[in-house]
Each structure stands twice: as C-alpha cells, then as structure tokens.
PDB file of N, CA and C in Angstrom:
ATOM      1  N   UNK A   1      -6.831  12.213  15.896  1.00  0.00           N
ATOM      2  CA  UNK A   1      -7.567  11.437  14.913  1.00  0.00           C
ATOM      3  C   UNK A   1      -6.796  10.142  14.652  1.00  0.00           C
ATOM      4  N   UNK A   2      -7.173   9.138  14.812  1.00  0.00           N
ATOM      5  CA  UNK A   2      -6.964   7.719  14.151  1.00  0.00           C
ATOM      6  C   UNK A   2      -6.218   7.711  13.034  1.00  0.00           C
ATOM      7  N   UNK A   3      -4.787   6.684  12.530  1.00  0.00           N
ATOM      8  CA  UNK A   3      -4.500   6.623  11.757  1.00  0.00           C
ATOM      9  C   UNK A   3      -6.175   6.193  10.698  1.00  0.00           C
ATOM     10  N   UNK A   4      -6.659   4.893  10.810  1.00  0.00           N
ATOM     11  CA  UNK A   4      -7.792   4.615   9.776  1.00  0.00           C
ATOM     12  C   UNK A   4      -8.885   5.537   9.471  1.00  0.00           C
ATOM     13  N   UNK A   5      -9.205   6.486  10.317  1.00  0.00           N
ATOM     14  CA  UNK A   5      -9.905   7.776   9.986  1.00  0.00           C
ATOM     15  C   UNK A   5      -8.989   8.380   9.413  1.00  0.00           C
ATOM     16  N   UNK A   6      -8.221   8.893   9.634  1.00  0.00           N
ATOM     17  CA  UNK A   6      -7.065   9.926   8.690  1.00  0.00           C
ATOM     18  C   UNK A   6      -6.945   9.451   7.166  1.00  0.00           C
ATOM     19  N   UNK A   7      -7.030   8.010   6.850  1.00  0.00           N
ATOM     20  CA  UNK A   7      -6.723   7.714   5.623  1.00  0.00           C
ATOM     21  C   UNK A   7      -8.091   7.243   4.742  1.00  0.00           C
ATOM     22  N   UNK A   8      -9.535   7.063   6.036  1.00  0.00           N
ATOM     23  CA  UNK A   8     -10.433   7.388   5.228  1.00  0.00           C
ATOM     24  C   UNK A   8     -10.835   8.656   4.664  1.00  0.00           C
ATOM     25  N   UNK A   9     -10.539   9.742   5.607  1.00  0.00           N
ATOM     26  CA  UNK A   9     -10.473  11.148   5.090  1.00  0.00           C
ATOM     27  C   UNK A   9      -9.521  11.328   3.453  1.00  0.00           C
ATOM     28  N   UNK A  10      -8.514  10.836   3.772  1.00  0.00           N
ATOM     29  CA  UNK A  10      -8.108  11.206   2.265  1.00  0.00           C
ATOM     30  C   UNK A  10      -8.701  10.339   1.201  1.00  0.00           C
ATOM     31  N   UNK A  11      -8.655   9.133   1.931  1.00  0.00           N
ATOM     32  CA  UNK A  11      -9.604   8.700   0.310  1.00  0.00           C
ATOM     33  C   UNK A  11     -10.557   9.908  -0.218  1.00  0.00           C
ATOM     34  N   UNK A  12     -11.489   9.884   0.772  1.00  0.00           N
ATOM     35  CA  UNK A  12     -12.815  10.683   0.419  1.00  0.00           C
ATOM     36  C   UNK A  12     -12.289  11.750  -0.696  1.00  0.00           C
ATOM     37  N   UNK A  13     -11.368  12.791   0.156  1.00  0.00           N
ATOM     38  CA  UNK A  13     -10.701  13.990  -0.508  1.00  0.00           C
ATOM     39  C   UNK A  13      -9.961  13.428  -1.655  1.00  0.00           C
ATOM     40  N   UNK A  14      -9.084  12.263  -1.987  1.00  0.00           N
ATOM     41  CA  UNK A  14      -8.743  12.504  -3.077  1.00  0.00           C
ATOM     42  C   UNK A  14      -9.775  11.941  -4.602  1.00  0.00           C
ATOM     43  N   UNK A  15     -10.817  11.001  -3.760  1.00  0.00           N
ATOM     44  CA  UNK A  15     -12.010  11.082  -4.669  1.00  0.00           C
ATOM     45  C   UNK A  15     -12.571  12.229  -4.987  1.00  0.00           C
ATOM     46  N   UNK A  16     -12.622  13.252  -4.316  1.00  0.00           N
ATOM     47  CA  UNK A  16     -13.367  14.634  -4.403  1.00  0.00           C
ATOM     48  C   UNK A  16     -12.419  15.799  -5.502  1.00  0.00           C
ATOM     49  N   UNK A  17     -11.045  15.306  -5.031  1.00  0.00           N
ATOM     50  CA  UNK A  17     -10.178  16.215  -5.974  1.00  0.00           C
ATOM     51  C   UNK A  17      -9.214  15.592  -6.751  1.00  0.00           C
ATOM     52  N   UNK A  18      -9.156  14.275  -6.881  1.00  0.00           N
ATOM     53  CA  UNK A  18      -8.204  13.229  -7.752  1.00  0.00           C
ATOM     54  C   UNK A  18      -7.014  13.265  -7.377  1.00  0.00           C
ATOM     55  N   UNK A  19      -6.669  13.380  -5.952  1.00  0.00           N
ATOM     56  CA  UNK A  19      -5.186  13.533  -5.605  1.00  0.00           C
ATOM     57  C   UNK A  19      -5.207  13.077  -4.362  1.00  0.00           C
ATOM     58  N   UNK A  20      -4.494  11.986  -4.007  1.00  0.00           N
ATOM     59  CA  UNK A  20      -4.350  10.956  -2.696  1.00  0.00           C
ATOM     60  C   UNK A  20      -3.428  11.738  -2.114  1.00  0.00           C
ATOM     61  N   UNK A  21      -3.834  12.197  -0.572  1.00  0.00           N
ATOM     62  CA  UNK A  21      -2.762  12.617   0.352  1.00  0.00           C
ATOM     63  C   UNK A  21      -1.797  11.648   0.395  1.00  0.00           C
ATOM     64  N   UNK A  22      -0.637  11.524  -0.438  1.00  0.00           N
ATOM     65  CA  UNK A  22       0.259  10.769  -0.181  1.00  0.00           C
ATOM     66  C   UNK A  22       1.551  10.222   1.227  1.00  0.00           C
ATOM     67  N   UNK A  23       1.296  11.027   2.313  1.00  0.00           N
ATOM     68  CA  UNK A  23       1.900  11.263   3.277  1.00  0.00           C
ATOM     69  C   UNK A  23       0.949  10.790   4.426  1.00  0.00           C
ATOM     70  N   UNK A  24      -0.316  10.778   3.946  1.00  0.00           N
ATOM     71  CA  UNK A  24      -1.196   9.927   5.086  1.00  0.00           C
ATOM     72  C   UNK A  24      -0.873   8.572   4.990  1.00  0.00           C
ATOM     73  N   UNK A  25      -1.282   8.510   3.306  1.00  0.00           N
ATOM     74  CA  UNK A  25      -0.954   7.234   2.749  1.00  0.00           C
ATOM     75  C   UNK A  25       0.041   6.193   3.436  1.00  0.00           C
ATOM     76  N   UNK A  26       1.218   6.817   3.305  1.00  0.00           N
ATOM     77  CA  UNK A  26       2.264   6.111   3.332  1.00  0.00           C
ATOM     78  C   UNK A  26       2.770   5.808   4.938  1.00  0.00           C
ATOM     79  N   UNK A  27       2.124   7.122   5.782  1.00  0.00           N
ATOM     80  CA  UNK A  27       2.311   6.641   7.374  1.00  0.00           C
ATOM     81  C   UNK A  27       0.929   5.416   7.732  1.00  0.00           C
ATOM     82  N   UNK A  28      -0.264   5.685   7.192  1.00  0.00           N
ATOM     83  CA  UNK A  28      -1.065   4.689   7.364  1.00  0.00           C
ATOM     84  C   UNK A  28      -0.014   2.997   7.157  1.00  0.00           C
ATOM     85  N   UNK A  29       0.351   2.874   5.615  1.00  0.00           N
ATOM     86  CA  UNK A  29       1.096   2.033   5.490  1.00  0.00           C
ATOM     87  C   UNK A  29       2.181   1.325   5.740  1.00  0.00           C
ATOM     88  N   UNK A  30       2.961   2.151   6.468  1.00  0.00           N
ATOM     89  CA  UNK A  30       3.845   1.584   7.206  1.00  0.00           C
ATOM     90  C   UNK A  30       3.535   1.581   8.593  1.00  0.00           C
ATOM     91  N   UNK A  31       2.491   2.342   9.457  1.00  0.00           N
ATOM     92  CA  UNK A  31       1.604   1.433  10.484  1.00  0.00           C
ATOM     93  C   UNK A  31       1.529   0.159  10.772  1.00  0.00           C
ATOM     94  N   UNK A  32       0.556  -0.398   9.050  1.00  0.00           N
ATOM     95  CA  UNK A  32       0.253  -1.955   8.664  1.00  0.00           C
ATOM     96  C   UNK A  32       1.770  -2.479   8.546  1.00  0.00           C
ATOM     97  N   UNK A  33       2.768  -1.975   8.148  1.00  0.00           N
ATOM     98  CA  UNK A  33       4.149  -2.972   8.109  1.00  0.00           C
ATOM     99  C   UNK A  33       4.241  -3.187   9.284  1.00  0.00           C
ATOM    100  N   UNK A  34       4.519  -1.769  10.191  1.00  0.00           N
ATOM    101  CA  UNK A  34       5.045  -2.214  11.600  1.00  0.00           C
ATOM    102  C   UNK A  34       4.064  -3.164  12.418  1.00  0.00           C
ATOM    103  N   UNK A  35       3.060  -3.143  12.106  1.00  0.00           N
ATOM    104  CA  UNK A  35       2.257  -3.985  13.445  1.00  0.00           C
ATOM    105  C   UNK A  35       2.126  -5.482  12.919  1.00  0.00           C
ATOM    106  N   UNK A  36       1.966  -5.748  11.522  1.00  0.00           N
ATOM    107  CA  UNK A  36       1.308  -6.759  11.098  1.00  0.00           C
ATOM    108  C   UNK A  36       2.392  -7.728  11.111  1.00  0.00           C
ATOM    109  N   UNK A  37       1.899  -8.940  10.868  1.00  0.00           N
ATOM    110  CA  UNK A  37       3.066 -10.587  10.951  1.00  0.00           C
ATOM    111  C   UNK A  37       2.383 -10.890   8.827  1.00  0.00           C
ATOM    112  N   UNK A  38       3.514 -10.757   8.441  1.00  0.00           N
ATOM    113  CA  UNK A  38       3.418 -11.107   7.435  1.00  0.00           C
ATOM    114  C   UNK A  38       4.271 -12.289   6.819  1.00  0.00           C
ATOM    115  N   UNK A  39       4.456 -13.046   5.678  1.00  0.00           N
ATOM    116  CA  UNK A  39       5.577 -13.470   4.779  1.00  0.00           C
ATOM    117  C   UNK A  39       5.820 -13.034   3.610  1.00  0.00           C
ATOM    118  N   UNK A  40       4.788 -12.593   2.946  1.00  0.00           N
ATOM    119  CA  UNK A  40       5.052 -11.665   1.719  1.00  0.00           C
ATOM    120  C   UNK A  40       4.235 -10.793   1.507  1.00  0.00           C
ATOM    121  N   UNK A  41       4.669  -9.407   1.281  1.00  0.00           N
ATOM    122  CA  UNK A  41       4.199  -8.063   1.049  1.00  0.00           C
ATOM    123  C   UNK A  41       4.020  -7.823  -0.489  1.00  0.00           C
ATOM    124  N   UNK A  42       2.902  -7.935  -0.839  1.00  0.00           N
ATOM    125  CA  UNK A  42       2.473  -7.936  -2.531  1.00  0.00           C
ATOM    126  C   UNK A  42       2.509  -5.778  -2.793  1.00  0.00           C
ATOM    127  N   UNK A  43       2.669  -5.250  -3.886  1.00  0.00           N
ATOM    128  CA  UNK A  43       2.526  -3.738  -3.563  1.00  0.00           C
ATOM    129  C   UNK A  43       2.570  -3.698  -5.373  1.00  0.00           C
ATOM    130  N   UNK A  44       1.840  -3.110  -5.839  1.00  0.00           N
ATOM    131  CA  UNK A  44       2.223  -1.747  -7.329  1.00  0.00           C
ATOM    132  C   UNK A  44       2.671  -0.852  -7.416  1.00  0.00           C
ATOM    133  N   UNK A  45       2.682   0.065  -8.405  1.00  0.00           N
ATOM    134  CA  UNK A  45       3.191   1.519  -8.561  1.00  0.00           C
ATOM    135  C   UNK A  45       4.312   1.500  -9.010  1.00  0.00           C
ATOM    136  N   UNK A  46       5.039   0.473  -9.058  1.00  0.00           N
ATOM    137  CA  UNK A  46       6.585   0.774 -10.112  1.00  0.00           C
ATOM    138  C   UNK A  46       6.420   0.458 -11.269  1.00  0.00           C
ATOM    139  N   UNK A  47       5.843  -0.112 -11.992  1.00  0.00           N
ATOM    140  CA  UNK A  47       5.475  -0.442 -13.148  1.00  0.00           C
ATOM    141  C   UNK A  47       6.453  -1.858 -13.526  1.00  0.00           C
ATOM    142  N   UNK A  48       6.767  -2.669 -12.858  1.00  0.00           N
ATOM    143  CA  UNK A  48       7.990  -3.483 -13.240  1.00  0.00           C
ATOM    144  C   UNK A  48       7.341  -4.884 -11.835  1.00  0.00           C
ATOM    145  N   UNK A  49       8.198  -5.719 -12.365  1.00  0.00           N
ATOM    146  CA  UNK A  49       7.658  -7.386 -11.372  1.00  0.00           C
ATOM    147  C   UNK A  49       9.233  -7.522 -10.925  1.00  0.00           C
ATOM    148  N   UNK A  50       9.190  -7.498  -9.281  1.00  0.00           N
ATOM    149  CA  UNK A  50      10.746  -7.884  -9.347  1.00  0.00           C
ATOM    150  C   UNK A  50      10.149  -8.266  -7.455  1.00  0.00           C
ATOM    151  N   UNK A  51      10.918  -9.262  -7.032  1.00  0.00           N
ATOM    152  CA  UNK A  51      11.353  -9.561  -5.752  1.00  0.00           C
ATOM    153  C   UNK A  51      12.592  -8.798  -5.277  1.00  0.00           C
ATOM    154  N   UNK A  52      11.884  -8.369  -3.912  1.00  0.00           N
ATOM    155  CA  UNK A  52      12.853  -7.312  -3.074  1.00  0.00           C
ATOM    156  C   UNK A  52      12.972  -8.224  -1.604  1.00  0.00           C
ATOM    157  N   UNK A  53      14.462  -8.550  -1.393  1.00  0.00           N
ATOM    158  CA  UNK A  53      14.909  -8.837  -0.145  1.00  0.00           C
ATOM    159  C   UNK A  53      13.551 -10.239   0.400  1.00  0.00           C
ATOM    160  N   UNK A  54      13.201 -11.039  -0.617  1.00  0.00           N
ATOM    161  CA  UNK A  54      12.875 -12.350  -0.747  1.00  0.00           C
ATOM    162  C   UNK A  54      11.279 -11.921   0.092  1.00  0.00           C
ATOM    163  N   UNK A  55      10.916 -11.204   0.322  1.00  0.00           N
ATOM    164  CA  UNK A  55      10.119 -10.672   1.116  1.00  0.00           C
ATOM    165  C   UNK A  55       8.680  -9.373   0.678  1.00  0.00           C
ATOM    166  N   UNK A  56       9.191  -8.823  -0.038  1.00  0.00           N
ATOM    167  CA  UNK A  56       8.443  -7.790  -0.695  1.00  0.00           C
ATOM    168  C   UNK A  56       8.440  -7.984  -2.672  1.00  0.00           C
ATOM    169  N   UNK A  57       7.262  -8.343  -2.731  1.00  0.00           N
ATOM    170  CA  UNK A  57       6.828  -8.766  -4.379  1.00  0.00           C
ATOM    171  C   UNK A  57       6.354  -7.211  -5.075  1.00  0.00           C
ATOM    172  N   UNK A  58       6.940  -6.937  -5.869  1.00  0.00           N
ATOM    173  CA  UNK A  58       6.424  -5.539  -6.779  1.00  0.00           C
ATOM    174  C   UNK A  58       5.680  -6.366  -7.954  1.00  0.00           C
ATOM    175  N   UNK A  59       4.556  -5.765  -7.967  1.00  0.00           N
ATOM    176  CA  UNK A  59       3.912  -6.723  -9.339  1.00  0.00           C
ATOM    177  C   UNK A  59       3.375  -5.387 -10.006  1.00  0.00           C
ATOM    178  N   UNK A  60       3.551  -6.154 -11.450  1.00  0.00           N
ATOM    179  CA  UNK A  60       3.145  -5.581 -12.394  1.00  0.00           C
ATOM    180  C   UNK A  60       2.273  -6.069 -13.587  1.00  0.00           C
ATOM    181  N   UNK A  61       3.146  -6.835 -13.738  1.00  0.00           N
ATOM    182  CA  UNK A  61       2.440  -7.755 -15.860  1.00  0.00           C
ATOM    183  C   UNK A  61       1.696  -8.960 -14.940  1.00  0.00           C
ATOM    184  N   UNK A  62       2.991  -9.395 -13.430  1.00  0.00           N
ATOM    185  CA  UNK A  62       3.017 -10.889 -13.104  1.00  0.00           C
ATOM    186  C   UNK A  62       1.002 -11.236 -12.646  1.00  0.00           C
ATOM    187  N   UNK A  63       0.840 -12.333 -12.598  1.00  0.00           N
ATOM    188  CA  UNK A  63      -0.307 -12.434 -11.936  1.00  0.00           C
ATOM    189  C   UNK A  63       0.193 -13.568 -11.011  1.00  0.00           C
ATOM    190  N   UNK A  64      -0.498 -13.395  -9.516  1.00  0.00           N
ATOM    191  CA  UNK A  64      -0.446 -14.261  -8.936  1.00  0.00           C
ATOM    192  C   UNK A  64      -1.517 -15.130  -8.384  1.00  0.00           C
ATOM    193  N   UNK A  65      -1.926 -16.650  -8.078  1.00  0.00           N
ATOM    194  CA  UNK A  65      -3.065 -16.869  -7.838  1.00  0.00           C
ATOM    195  C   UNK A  65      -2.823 -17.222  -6.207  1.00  0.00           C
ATOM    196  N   UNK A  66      -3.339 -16.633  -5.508  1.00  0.00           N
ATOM    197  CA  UNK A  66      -3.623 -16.843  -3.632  1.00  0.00           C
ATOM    198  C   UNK A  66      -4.373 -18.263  -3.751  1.00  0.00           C
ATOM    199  N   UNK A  67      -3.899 -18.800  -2.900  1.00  0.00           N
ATOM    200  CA  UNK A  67      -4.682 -20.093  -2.212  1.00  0.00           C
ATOM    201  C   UNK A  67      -5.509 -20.098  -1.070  1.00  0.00           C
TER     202      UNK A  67
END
C-alpha cells in the first residue's frame, strides 16, 4: 500500500474513532521531508513559537503572512 493511501486510511479511521495513527503519520511525514526541496518547514503541536536550526518554524500564538 502507498505511503498517501496509508495516511488517507488513517485519516478516515481516526475521523471514525478520534485517534490519528500516529506512526503512519509521522513516516508519511518524514517521506515529505526526505523527498521534498524546501527553505522553511512551518509545523504545530508544541504549543510554543520558536525557530529550530534556522530552518524549521514551530508556530503557535505567531502568525505568519505567505506571499
């Protein structure tokens, strides 16, 4: 099965039971790290706004506006 099928499957399921396979999740997501060309990686879930290694933005309160 496809990583992007695998992680539409859990959506579905954790819409169905309120609990995100977190382990699909996170191999789906670091998939998208490894393949993709990025400059900054925007992400939530810590509850806090801080720059990591000039490269990865944790947002929280911050808002940012994309151009």
């Amino acid at each position: 099965m496809k990583m992007k099928e695998m992680l539409k499957n859990a959506i579905i399921d954790a819409l169905n039971s309120h609990k995100l396979d977190e382990v699909v999740l996170r191999r789906y997501l670091q998939q998208i790290a490894d393949e993709a060309e990025y400059n900054l990686w925007f992400f939530g879930h810590f509850h806090e706004d801080e720059v990591i290694e000039d490269v990865f933005i944790a947002m929280y309160d911050e808002i940012v506006v994309a151009n």
